[in-house]
Protein backbone atom coordinates (compact mmCIF):
# COMPACT_ATOMS: atom_id res chain seq x y z
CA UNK A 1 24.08 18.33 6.76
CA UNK A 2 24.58 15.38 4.25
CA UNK A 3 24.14 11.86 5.55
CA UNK A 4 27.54 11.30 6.04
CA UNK A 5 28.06 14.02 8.36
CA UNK A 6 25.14 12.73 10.28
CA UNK A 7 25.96 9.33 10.38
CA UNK A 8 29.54 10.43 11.58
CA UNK A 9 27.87 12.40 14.40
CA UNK A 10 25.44 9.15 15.23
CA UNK A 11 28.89 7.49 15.55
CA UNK A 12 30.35 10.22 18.04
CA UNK A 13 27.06 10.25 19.83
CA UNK A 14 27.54 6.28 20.53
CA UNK A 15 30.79 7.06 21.64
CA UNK A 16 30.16 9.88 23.65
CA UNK A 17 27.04 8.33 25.48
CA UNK A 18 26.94 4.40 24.63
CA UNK A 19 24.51 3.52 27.79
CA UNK A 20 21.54 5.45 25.99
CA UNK A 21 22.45 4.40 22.31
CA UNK A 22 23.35 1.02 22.93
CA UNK A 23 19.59 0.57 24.19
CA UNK A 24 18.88 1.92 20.63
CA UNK A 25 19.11 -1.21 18.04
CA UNK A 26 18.05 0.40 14.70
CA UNK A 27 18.84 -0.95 10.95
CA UNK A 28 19.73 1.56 8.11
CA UNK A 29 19.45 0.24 4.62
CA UNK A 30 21.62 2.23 2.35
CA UNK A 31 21.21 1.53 -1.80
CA UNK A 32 22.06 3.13 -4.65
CA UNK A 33 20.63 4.10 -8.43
CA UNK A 34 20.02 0.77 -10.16
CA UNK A 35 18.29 -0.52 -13.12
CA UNK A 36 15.02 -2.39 -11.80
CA UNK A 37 11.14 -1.86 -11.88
CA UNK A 38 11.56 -2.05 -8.04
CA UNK A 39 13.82 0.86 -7.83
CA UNK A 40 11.16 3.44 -8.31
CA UNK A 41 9.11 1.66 -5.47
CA UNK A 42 12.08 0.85 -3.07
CA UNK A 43 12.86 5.28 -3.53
CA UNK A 44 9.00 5.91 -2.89
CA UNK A 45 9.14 3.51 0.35
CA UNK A 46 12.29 5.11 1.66
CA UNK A 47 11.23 9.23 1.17
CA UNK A 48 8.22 8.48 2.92
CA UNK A 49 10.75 7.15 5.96
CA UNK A 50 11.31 9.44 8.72
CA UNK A 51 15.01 9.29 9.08
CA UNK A 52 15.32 9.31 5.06
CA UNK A 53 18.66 10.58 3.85
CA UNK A 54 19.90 11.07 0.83
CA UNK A 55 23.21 12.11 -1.01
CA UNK A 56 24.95 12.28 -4.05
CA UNK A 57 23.85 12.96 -7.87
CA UNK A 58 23.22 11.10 -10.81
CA UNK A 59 24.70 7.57 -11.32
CA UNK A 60 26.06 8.00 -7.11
CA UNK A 61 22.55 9.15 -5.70
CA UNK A 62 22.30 6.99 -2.54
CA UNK A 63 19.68 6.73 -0.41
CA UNK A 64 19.57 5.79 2.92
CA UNK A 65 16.47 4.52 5.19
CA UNK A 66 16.53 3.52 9.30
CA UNK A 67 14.60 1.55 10.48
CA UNK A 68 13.54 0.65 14.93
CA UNK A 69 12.04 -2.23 15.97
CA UNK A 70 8.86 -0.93 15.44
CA UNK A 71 9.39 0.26 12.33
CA UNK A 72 9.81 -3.57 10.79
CA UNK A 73 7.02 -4.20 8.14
CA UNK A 74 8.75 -1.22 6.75
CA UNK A 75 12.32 -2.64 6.85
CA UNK A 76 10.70 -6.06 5.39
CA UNK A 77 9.58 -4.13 2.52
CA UNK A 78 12.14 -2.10 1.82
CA UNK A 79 14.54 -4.99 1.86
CA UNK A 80 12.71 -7.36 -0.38
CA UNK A 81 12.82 -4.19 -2.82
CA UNK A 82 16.52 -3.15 -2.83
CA UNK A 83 18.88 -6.66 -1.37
CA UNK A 84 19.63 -8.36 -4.86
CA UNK A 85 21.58 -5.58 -5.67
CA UNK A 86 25.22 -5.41 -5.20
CA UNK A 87 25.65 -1.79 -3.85
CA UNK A 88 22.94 -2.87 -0.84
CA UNK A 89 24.69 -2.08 1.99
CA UNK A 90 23.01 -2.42 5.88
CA UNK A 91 24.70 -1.41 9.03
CA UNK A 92 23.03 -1.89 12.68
CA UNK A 93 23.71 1.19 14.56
CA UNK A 94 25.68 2.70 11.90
CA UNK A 95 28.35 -0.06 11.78
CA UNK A 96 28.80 -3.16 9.60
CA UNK A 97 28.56 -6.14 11.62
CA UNK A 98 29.51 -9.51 10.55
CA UNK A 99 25.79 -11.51 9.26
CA UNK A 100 23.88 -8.93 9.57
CA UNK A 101 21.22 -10.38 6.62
CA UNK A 102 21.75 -13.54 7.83
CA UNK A 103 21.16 -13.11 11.55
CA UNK A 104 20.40 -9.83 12.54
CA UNK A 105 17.65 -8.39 10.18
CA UNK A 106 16.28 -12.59 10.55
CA UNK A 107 16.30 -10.86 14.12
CA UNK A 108 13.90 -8.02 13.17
CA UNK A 109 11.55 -10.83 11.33
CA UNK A 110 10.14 -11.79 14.37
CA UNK A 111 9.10 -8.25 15.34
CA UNK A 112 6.66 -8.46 12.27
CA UNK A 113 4.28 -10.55 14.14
């Protein structure tokens, strides 16, 4: 299954059953292949992830990387890596919502400490 296909079927499962995923608040970073010394790191970070997906080849190899509240010293690093770039992309849930750098992952920030 590519990531597509799973994040369609993350989207049916929210519809299906949205009293058990709306309790669910998790933050997927997807980014593409860029040229930067912190691509090779921001790739290493997300593989070792463990709801890493990945799709694509060559130049349109994306990567994507999710992220729970727990999870957020990993989602601070990953961002710092990988948000300059224009192709960034981060959904909450699987959707875009409006702010989401700008509110929402300055959300996750305070689960760091």
């Amino acid at each position: 299954m590519n990531a597509q296909e799973k994040i369609r079927e993350e989207k049916l499962s929210n519809i299906l059953n949205p009293k058990k995923t709306n309790q669910d608040f998790k933050i997927t970073i997807k980014f593409q292949k860029q040229i930067s010394q912190n691509y090779e790191k921001a790739v290493a970070l997300a593989t070792k992830n463990k709801y890493f997906m990945e799709e694509g080849e060559g130049d349109f190899y994306k990567i994507y990387a999710s992220f729970y509240p727990e999870d957020t010293e990993e989602l601070h690093q990953l961002f710092n890596l990988v948000h300059r770039h224009k192709k960034t992309e981060i959904f909450l849930n699987n959707k875009r919502i409006p702010y989401i750098q700008d509110l929402w992952l300055f959300l996750m920030w305070f689960y760091r400490y």
